[in-house]
Protein backbone atom coordinates (compact mmCIF):
# COMPACT_ATOMS: atom_id res chain seq x y z
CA UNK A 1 113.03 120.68 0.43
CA UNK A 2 114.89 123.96 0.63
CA UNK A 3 113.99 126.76 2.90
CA UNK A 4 112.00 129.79 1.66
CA UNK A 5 112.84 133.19 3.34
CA UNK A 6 111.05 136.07 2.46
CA UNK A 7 112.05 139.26 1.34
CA UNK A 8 111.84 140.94 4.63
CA UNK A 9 113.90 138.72 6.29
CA UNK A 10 116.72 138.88 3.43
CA UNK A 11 116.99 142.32 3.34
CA UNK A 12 116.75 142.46 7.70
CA UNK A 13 119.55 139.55 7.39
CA UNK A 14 121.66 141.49 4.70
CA UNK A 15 121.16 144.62 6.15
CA UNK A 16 118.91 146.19 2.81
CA UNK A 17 116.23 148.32 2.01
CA UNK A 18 113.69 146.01 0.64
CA UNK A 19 113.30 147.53 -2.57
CA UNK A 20 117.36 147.21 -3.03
CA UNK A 21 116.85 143.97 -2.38
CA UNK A 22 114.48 143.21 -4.71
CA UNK A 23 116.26 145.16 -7.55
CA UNK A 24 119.23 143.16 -6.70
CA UNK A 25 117.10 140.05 -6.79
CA UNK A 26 115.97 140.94 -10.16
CA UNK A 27 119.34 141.85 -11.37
CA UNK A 28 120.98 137.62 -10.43
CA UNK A 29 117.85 136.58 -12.25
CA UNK A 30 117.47 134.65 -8.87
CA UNK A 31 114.19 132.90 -8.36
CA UNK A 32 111.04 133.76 -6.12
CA UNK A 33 108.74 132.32 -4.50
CA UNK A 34 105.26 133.19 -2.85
CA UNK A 35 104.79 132.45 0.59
CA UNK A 36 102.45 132.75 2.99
CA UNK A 37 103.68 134.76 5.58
CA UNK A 38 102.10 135.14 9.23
CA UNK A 39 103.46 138.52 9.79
CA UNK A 40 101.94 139.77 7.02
CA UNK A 41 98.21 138.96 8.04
CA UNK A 42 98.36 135.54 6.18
CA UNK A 43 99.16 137.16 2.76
CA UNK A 44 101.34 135.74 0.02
CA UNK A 45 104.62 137.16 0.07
CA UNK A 46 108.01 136.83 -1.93
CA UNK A 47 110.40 134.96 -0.77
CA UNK A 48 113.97 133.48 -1.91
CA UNK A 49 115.37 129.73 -1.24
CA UNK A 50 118.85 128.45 0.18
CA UNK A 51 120.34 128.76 -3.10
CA UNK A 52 119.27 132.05 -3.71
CA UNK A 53 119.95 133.27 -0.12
CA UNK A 54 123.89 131.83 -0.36
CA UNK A 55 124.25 134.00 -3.76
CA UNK A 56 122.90 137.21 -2.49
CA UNK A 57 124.78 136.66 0.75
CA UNK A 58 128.23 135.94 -1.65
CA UNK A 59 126.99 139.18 -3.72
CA UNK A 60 127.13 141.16 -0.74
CA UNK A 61 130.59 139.92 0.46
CA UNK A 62 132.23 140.76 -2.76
CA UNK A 63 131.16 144.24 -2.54
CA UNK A 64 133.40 147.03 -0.87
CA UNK A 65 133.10 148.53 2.23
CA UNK A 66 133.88 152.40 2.65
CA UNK A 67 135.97 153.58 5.35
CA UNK A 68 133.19 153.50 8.37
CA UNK A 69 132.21 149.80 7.25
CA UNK A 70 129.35 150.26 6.01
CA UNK A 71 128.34 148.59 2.56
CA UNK A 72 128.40 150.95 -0.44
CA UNK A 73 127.09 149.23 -3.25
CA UNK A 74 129.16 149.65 -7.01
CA UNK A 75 126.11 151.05 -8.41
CA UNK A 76 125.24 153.44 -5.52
CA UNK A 77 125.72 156.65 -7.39
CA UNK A 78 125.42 160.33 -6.75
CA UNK A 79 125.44 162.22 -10.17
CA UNK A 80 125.99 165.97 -10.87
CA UNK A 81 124.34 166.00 -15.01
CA UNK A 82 123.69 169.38 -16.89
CA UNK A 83 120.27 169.21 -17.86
CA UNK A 84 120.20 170.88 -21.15
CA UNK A 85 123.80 172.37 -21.98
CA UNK A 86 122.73 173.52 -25.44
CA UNK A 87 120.47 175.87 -23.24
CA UNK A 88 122.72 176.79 -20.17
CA UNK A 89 125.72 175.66 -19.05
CA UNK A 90 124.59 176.56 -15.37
CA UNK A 91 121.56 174.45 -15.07
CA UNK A 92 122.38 170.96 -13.19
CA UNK A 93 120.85 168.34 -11.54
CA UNK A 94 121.91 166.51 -8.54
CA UNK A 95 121.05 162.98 -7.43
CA UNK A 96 121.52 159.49 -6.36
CA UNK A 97 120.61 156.59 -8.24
CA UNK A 98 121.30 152.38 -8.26
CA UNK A 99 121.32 152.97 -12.25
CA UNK A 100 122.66 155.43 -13.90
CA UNK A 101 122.15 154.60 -17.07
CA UNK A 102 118.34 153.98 -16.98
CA UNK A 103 117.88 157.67 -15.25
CA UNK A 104 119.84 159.13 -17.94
CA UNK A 105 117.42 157.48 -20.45
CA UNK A 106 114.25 158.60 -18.80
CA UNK A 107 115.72 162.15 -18.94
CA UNK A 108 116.94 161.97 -22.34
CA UNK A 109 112.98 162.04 -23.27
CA UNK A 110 112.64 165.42 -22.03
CA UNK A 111 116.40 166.77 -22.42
CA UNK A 112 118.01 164.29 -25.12
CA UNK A 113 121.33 166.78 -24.71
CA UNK A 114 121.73 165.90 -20.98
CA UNK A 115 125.31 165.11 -20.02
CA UNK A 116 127.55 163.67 -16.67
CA UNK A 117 130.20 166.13 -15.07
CA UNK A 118 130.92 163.42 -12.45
CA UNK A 119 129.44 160.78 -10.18
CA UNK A 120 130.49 159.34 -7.05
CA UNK A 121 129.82 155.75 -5.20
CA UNK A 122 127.18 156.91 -2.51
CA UNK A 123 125.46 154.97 0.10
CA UNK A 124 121.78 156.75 -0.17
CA UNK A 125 121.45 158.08 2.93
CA UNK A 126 124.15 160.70 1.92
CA UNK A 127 122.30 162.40 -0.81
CA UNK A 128 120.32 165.22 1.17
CA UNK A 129 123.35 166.23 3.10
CA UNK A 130 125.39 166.24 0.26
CA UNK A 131 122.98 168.29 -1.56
CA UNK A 132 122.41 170.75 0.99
CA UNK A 133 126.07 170.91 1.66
CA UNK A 134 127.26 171.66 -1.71
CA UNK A 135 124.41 173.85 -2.74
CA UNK A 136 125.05 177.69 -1.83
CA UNK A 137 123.11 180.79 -1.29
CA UNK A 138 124.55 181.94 -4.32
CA UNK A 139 122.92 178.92 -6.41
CA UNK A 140 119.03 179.51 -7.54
CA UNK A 141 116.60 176.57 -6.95
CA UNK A 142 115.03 175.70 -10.17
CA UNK A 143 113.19 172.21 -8.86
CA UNK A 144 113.66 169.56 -7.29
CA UNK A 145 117.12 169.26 -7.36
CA UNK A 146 117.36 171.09 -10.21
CA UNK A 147 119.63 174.01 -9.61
CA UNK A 148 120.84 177.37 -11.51
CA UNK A 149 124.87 177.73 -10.42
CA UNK A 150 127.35 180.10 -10.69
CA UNK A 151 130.52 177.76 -11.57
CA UNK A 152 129.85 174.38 -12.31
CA UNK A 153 133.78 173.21 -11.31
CA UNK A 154 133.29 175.31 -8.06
CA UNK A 155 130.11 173.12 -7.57
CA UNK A 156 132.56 169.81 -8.52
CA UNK A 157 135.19 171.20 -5.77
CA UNK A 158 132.71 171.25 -3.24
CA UNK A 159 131.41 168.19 -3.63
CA UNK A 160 134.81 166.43 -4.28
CA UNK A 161 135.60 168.01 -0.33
CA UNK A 162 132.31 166.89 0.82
CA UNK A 163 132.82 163.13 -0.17
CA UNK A 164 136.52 163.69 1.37
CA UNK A 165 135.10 164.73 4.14
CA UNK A 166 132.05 161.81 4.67
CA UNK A 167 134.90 159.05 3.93
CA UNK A 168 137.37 159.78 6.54
């Protein structure tokens, strides 16, 4: 009988947000399991086998580490998109996301003209500073991070320097 480990204790083991874990999970097509857990008050919980502990822990391995060691993830992505270019060249949207091509099909419901300046590889934690670093006084807040700008490859410069800057 294999050993069941539940998703807690993956993503403490692995070092993960649970709920990159579990999209990861989802993504090997790796099975689950429910488990009773006495942490959790006796409630069924999911949980992951030997097998499926030794491929997430190979997973992990293959992926790169940036320069402070810490693991960035391939598709750990912080976007700069123009929302609606036909309208104004001006209005962007900054962000981080696992998936960048599902969030560009949920937006393409509301802006189906939405298009990528640039992405970079991002751990999460990065994306308020980066925001709030690269946003000026001169840029109007339009939503959430949803911005008016002055020079979109002034905006690109700054953030180019900024990711410089975080991976020394």
């Amino acid at each position: 009988m294999s050993n069941l480990y539940t998703f807690s204790q993956v993503a403490d083991r692995l070092n993960m947000d649970k709920g990159n874990l579990h999209r990861l999970i989802t993504k090997l097509k790796l099975s689950t399991y429910g488990l009773r857990d006495k942490q959790a008050n006796n409630q069924i919980v999911k949980a992951i086998d030997d097998a499926g502990l030794q491929t997430l822990t190979s997973y992990r391995d293959d992926i790169p580490k940036s320069s402070n060691n810490e693991n960035v993830s391939i598709e750990s992505i912080f976007y700069l998109i123009l929302i609606a270019p036909d309208l104004s060249e001006y209005r962007v949207k900054l962000g981080f996301t696992t998936n960048l091509e599902q969030r560009l099909t949920s937006y393409k419901t509301i802006c189906p003209n939405v298009k990528v300046v640039k992405t970079w590889e991002c751990n999460k934690e990065w994306e308020k500073a980066i925001i709030d670093m690269a946003i000026t006084n001169k840029d109007k807040i339009i939503g959430e991070e949803v911005f008016d700008v002055n020079d979109v490859a002034l905006l690109v410069d700054r953030i180019d320097n900024i990711f410089a800057m975080l991976n020394e």
